[in-house]
PDB file of N, CA and C in Angstrom:
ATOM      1  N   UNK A   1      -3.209  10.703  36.694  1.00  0.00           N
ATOM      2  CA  UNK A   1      -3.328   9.685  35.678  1.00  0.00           C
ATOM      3  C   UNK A   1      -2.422   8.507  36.022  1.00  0.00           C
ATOM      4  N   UNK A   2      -2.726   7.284  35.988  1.00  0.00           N
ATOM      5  CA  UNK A   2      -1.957   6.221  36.143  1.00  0.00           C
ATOM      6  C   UNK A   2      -1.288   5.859  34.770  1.00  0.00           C
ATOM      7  N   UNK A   3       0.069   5.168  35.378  1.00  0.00           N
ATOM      8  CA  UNK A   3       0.833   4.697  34.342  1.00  0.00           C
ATOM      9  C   UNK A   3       0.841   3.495  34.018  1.00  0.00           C
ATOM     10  N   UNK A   4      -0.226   2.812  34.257  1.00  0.00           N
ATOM     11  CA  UNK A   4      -0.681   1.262  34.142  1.00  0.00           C
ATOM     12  C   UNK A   4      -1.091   1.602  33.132  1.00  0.00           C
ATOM     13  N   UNK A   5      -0.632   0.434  31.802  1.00  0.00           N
ATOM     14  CA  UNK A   5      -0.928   0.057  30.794  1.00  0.00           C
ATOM     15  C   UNK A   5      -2.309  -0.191  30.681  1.00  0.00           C
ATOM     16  N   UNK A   6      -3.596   0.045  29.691  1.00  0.00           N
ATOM     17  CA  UNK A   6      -4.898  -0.267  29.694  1.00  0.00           C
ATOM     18  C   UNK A   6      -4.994  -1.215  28.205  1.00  0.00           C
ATOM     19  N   UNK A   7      -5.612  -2.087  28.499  1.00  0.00           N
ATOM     20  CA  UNK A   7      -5.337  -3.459  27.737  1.00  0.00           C
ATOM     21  C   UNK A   7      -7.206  -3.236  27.263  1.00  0.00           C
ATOM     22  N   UNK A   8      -7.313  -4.104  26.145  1.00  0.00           N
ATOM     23  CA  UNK A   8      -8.936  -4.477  25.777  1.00  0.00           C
ATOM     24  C   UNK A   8      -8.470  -5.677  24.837  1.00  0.00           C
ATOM     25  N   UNK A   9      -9.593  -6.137  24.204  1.00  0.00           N
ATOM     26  CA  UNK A   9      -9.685  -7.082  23.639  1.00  0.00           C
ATOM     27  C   UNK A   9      -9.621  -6.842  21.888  1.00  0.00           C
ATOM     28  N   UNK A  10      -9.503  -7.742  20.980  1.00  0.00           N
ATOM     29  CA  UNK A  10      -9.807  -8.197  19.688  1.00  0.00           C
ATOM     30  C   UNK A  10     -10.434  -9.235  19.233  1.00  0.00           C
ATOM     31  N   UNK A  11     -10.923  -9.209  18.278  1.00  0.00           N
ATOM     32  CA  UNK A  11     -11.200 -10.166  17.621  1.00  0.00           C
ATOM     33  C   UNK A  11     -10.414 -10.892  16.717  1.00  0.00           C
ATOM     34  N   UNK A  12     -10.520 -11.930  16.902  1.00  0.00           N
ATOM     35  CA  UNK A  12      -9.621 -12.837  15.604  1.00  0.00           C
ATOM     36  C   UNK A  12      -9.878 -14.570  15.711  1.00  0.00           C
ATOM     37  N   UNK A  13      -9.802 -15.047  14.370  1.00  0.00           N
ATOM     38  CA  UNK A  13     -10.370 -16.483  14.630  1.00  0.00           C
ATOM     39  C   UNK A  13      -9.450 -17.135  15.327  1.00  0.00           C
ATOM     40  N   UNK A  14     -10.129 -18.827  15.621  1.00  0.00           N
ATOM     41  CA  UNK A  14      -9.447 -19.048  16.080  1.00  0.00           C
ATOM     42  C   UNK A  14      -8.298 -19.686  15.430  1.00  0.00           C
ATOM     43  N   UNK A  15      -8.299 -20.025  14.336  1.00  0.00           N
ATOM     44  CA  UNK A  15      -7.101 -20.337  13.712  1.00  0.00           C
ATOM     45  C   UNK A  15      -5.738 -19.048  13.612  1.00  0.00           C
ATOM     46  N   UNK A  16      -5.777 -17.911  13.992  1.00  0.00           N
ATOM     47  CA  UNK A  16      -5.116 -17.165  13.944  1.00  0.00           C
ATOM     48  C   UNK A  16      -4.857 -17.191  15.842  1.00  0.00           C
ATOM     49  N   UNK A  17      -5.388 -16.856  16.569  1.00  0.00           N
ATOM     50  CA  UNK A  17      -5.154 -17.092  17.723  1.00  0.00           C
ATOM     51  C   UNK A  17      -4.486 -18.342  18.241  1.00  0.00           C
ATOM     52  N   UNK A  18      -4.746 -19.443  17.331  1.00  0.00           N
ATOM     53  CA  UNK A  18      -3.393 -20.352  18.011  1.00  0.00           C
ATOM     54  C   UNK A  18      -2.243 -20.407  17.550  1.00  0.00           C
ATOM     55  N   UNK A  19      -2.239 -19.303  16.147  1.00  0.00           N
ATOM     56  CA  UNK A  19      -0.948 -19.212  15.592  1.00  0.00           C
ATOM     57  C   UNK A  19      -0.402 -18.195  16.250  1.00  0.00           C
ATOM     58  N   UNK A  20      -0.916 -17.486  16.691  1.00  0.00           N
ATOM     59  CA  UNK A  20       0.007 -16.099  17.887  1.00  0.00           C
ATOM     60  C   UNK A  20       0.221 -16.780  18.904  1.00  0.00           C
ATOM     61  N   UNK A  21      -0.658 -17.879  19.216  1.00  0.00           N
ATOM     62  CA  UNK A  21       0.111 -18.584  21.022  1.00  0.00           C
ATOM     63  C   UNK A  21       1.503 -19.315  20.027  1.00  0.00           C
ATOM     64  N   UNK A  22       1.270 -20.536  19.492  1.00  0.00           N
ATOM     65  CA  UNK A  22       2.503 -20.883  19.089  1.00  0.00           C
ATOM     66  C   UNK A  22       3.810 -20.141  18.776  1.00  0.00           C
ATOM     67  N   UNK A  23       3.556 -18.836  17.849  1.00  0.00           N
ATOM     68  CA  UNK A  23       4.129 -18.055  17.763  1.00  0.00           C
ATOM     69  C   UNK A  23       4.682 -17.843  19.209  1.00  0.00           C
ATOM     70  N   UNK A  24       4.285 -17.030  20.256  1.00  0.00           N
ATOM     71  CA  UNK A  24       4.615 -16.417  21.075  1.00  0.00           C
ATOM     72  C   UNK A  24       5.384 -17.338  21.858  1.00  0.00           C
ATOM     73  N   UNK A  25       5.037 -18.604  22.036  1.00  0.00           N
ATOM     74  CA  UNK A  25       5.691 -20.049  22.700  1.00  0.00           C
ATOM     75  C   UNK A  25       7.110 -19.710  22.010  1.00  0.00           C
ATOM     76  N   UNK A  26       6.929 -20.131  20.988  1.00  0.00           N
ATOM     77  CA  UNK A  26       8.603 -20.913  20.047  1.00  0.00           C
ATOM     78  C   UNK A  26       9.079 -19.222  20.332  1.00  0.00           C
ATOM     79  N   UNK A  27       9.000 -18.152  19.866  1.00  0.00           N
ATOM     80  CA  UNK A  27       9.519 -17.137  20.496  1.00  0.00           C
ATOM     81  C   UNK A  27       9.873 -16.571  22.346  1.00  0.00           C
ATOM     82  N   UNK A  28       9.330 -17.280  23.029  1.00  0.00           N
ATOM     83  CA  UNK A  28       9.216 -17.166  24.409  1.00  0.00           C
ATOM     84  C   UNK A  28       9.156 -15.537  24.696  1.00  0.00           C
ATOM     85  N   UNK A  29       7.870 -15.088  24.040  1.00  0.00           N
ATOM     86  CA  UNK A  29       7.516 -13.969  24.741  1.00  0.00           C
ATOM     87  C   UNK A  29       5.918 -14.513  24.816  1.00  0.00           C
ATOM     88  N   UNK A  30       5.231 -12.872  25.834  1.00  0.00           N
ATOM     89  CA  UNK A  30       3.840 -13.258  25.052  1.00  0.00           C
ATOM     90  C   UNK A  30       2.817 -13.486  24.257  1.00  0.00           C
ATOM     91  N   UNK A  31       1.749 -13.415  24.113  1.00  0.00           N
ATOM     92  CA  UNK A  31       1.240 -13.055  22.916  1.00  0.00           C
ATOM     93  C   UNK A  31       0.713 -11.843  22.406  1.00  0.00           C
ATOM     94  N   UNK A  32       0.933 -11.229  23.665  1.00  0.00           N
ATOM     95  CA  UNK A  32       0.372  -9.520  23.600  1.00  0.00           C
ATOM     96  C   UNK A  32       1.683  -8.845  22.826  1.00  0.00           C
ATOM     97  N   UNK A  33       2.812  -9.561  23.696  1.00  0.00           N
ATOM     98  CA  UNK A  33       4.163  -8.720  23.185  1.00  0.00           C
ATOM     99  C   UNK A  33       4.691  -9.411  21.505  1.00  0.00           C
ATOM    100  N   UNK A  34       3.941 -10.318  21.386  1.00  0.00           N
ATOM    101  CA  UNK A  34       4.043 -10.824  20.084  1.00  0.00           C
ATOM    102  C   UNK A  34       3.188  -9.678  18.740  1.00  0.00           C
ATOM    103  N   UNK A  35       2.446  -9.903  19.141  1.00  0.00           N
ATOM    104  CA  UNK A  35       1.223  -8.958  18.383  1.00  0.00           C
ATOM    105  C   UNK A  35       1.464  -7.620  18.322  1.00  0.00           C
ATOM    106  N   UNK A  36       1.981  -7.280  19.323  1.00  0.00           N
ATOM    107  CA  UNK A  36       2.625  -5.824  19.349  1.00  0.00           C
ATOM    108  C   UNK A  36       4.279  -5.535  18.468  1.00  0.00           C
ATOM    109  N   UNK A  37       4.610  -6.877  18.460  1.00  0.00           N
ATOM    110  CA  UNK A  37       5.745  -6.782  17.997  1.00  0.00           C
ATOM    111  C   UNK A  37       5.689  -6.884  16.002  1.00  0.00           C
ATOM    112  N   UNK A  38       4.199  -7.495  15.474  1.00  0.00           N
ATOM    113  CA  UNK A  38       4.132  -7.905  14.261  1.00  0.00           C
ATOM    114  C   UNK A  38       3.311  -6.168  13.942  1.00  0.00           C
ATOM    115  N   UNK A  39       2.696  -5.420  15.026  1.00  0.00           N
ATOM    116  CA  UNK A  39       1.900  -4.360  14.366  1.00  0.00           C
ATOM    117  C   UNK A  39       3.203  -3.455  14.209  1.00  0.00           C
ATOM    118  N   UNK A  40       4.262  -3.433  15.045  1.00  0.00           N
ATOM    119  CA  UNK A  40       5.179  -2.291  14.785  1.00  0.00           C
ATOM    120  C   UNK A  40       6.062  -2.337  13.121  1.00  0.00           C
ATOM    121  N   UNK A  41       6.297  -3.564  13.268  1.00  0.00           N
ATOM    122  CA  UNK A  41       7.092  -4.465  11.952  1.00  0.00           C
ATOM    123  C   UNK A  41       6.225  -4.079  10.919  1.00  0.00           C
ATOM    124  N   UNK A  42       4.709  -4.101  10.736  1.00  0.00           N
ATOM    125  CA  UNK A  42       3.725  -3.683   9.338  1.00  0.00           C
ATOM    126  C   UNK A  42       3.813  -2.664   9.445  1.00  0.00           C
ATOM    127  N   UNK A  43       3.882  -1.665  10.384  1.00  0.00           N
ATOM    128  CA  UNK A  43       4.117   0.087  10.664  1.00  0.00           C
ATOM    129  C   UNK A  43       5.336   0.204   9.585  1.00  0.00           C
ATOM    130  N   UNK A  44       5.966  -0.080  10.241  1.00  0.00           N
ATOM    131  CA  UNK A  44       7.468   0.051   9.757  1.00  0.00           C
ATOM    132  C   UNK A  44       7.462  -0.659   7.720  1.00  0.00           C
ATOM    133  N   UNK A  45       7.367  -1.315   7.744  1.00  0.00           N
ATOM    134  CA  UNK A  45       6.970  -1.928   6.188  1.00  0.00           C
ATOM    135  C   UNK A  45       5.816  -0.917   5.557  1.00  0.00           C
ATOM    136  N   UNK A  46       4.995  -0.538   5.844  1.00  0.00           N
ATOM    137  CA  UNK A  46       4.392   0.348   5.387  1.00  0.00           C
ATOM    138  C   UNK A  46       5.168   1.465   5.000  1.00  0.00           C
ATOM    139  N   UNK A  47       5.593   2.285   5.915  1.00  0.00           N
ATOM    140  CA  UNK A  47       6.678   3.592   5.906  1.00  0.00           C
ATOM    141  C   UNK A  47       7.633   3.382   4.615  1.00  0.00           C
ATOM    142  N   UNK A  48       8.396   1.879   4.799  1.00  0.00           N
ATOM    143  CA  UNK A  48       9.127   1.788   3.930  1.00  0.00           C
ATOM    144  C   UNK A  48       8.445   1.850   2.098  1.00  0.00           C
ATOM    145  N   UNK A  49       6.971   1.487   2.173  1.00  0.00           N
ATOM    146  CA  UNK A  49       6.647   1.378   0.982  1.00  0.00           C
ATOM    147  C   UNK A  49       6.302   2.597   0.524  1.00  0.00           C
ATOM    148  N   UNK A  50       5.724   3.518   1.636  1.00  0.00           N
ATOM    149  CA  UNK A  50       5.596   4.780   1.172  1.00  0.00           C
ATOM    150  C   UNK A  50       6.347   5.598   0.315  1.00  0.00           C
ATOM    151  N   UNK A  51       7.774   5.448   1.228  1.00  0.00           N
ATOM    152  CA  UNK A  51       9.032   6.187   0.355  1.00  0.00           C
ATOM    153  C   UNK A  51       9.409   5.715  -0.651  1.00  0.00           C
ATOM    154  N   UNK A  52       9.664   4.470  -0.704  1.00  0.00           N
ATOM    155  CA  UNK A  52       9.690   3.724  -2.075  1.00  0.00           C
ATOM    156  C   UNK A  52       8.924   4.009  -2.812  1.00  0.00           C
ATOM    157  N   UNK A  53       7.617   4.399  -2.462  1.00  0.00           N
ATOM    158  CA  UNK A  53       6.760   5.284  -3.698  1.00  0.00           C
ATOM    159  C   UNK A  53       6.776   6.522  -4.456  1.00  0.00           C
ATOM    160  N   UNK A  54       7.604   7.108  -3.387  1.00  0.00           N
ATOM    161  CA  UNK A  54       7.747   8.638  -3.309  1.00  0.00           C
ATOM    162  C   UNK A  54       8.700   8.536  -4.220  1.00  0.00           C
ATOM    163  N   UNK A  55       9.949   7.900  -4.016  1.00  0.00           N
ATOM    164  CA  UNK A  55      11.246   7.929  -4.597  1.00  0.00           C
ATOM    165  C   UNK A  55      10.803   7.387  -6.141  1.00  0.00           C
ATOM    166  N   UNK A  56       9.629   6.291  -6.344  1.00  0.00           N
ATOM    167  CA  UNK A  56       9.711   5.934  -7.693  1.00  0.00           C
ATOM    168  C   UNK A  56       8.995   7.192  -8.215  1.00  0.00           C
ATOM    169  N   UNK A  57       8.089   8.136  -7.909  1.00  0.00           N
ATOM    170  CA  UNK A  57       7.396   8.993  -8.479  1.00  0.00           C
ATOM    171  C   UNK A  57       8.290  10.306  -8.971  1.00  0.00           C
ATOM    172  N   UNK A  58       8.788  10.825  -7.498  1.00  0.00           N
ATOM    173  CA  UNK A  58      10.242  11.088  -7.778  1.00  0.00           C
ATOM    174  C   UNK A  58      10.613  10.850  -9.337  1.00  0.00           C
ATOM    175  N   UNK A  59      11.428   9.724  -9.394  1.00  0.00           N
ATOM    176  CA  UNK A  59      11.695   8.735 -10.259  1.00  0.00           C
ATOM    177  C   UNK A  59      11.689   9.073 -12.059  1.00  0.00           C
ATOM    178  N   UNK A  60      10.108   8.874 -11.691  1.00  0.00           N
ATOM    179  CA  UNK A  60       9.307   8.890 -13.054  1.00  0.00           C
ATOM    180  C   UNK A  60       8.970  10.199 -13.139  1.00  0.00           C
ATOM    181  N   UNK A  61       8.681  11.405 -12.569  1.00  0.00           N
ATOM    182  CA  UNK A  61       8.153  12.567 -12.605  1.00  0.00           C
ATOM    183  C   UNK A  61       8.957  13.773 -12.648  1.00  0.00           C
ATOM    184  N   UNK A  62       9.954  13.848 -12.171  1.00  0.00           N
ATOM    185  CA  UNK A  62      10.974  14.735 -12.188  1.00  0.00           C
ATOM    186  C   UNK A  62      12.306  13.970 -11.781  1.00  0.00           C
ATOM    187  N   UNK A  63      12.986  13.999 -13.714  1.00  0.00           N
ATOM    188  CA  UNK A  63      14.029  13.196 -13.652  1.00  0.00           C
ATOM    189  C   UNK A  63      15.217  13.799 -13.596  1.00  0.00           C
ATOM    190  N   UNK A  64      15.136  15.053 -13.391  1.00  0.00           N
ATOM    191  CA  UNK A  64      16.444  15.906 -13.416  1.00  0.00           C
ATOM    192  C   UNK A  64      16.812  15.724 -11.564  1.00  0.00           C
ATOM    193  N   UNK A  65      15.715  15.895 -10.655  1.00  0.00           N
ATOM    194  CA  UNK A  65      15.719  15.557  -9.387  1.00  0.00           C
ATOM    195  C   UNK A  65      16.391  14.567  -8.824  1.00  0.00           C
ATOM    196  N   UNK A  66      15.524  13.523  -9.558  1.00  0.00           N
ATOM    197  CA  UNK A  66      16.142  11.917  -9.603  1.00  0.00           C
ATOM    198  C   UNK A  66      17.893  12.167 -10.041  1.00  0.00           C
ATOM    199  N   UNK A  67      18.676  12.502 -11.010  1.00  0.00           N
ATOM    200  CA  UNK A  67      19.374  12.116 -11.487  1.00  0.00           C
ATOM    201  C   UNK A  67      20.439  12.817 -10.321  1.00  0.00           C
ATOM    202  N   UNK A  68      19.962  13.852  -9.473  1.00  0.00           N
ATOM    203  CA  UNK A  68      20.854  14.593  -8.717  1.00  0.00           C
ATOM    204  C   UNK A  68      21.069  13.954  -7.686  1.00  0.00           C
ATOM    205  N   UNK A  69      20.038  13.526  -7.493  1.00  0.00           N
ATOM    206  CA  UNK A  69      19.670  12.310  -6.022  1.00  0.00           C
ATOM    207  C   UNK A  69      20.680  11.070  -6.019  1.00  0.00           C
ATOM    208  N   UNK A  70      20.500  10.551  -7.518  1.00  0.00           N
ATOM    209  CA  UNK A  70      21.580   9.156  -7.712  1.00  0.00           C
ATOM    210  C   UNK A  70      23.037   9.701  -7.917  1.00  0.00           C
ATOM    211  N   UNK A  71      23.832  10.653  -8.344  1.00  0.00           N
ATOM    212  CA  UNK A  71      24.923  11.728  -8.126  1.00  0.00           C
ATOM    213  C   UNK A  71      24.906  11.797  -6.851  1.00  0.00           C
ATOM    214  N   UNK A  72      24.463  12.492  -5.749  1.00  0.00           N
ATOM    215  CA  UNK A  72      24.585  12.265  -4.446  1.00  0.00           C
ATOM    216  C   UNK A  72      25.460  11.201  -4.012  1.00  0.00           C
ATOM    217  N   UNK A  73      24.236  10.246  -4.168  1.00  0.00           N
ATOM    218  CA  UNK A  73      24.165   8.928  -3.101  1.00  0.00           C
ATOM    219  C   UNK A  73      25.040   8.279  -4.054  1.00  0.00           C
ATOM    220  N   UNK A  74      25.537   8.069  -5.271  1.00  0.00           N
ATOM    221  CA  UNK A  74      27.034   7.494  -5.487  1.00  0.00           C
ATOM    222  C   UNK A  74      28.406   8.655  -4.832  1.00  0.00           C
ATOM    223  N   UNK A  75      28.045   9.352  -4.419  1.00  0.00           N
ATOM    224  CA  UNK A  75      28.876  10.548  -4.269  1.00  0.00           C
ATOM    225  C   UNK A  75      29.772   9.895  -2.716  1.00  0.00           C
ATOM    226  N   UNK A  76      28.197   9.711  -1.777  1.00  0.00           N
ATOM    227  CA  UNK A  76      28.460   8.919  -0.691  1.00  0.00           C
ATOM    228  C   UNK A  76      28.250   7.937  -0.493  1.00  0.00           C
ATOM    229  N   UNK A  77      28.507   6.741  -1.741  1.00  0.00           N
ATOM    230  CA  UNK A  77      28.650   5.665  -1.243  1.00  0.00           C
ATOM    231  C   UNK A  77      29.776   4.805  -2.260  1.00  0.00           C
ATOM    232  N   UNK A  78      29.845   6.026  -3.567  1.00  0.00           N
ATOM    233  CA  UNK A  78      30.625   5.705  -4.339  1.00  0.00           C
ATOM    234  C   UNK A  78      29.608   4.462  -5.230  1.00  0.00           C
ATOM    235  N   UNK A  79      30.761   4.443  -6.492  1.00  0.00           N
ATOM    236  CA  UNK A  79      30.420   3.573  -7.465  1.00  0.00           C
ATOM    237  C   UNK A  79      29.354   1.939  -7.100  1.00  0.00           C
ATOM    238  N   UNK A  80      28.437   1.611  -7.623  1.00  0.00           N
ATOM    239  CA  UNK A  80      28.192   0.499  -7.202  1.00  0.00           C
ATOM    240  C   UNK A  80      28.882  -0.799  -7.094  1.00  0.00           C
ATOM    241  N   UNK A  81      29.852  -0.922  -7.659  1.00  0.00           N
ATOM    242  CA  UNK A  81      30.888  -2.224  -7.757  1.00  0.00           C
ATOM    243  C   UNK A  81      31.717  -1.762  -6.343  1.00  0.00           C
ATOM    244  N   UNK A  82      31.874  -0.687  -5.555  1.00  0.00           N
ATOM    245  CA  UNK A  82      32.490  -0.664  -4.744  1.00  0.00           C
ATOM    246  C   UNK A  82      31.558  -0.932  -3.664  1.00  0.00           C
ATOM    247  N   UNK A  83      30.263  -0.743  -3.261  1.00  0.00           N
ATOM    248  CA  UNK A  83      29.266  -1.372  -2.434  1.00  0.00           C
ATOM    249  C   UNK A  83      29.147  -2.452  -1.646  1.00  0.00           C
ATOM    250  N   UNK A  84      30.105  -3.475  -2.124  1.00  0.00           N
ATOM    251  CA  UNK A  84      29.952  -4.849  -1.584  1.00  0.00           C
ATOM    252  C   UNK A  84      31.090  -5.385  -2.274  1.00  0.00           C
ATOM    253  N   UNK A  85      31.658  -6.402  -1.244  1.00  0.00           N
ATOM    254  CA  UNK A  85      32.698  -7.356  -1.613  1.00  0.00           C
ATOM    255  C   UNK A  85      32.717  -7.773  -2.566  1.00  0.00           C
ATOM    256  N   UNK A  86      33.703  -8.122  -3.323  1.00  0.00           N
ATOM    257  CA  UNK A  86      33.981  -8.488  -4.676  1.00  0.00           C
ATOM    258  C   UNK A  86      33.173  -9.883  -4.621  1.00  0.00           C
ATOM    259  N   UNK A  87      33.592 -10.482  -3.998  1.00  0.00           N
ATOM    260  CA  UNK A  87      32.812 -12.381  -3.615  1.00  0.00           C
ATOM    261  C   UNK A  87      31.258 -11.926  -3.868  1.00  0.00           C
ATOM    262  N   UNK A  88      30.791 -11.085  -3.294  1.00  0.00           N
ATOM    263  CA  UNK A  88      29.270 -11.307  -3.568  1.00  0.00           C
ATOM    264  C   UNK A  88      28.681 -10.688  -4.205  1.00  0.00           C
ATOM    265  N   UNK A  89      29.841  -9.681  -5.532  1.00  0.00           N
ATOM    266  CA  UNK A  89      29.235  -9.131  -6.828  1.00  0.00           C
ATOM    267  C   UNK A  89      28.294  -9.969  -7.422  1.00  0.00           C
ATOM    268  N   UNK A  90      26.938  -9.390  -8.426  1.00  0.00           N
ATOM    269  CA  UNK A  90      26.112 -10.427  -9.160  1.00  0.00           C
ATOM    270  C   UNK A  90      25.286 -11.645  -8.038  1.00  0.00           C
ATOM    271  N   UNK A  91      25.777 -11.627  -7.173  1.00  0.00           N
ATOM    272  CA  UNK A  91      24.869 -12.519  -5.825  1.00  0.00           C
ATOM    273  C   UNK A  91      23.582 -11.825  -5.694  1.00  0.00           C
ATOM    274  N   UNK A  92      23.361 -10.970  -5.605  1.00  0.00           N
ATOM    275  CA  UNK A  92      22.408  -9.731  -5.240  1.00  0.00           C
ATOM    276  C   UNK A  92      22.221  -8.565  -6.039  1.00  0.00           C
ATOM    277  N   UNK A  93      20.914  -8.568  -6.037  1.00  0.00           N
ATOM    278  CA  UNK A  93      19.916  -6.997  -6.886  1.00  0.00           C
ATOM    279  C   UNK A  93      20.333  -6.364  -6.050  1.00  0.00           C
ATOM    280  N   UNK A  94      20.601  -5.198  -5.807  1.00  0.00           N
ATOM    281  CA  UNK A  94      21.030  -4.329  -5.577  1.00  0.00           C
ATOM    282  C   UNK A  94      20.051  -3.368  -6.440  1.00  0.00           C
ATOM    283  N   UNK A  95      19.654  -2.446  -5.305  1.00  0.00           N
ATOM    284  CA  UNK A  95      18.112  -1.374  -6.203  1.00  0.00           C
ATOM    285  C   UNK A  95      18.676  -0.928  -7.676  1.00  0.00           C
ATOM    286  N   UNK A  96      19.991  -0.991  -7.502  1.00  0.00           N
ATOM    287  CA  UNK A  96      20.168   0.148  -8.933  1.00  0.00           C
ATOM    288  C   UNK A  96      20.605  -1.343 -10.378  1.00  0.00           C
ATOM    289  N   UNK A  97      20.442  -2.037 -10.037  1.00  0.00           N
ATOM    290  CA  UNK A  97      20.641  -3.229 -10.533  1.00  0.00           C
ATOM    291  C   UNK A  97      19.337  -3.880 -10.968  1.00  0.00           C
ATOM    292  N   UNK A  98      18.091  -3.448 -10.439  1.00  0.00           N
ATOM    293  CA  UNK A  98      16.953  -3.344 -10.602  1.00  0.00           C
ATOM    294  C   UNK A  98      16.550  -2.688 -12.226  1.00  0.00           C
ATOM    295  N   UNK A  99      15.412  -3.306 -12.829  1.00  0.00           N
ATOM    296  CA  UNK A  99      14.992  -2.850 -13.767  1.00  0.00           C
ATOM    297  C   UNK A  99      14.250  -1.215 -13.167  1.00  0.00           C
ATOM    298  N   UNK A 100      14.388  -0.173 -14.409  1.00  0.00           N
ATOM    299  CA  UNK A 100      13.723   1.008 -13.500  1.00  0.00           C
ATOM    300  C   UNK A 100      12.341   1.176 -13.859  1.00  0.00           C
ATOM    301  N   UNK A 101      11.816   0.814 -14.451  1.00  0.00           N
ATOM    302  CA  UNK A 101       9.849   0.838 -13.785  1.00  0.00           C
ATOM    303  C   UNK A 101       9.661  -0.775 -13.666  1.00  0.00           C
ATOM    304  N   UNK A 102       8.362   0.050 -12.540  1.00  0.00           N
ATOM    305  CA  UNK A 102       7.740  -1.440 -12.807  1.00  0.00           C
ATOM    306  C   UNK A 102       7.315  -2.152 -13.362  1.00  0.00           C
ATOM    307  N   UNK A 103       7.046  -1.592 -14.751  1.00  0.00           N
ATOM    308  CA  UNK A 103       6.667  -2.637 -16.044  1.00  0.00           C
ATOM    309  C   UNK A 103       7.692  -3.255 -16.371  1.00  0.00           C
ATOM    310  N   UNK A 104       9.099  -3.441 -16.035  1.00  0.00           N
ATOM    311  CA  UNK A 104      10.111  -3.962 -16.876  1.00  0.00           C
ATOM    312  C   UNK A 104      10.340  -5.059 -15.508  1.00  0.00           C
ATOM    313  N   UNK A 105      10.072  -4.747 -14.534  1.00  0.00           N
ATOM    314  CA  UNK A 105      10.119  -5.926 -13.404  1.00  0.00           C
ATOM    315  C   UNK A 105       9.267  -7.071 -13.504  1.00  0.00           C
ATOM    316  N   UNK A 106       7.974  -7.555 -14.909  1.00  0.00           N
ATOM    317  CA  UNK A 106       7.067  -8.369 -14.458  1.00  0.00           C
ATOM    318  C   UNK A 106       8.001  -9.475 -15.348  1.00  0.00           C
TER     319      UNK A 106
END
């Protein structure tokens, strides 16, 4: 078996195809390594939304779980006012600073 990379084609308009060359220009890679670089990044954002789902269901569904989970993770990371520099208290949501469902976020 060879270890040469096997390449094919896509489709995409062309208004999106000159935004991956530009892209890939002002970045100085290619556009293959560009494209490859935006599918890993939505991989990765995906994953993250997953768990974030998990954790809100978690959340909402078994709250005795949840409550052991947030005990933990202040356990190891300590109090939230200790999290971040005093200077950039109230600068930033911070998840637990967050309203807790999503109906109270609209």
């Amino acid at each position: 078996m060879s270890s040469e990379q096997r390449h094919t084609t896509i489709r995409v308009s062309v208004e999106i195809r000159d935004l991956i060359a530009r892209l890939s220009e002002q970045e100085g890679k290619s556009m293959t390594a560009l494209v490859e670089d935006a599918v890993k990044e939505h991989r990765k954002k995906l994953r993250w939304q997953r768990v974030a789902a998990q954790m809100e269901r978690t959340r909402r569904e078994d709250p005795e779980s949840w409550a052991e989970y947030v005990a933990e993770r202040d356990l190891w990371l300590g109090p939230p006012s200790n999290r971040i520099a005093p200077d950039w208290e109230g600068l930033l949501d911070l998840p637990e600073d967050l309203p807790d469902g999503p109906e109270e976020r609209n």
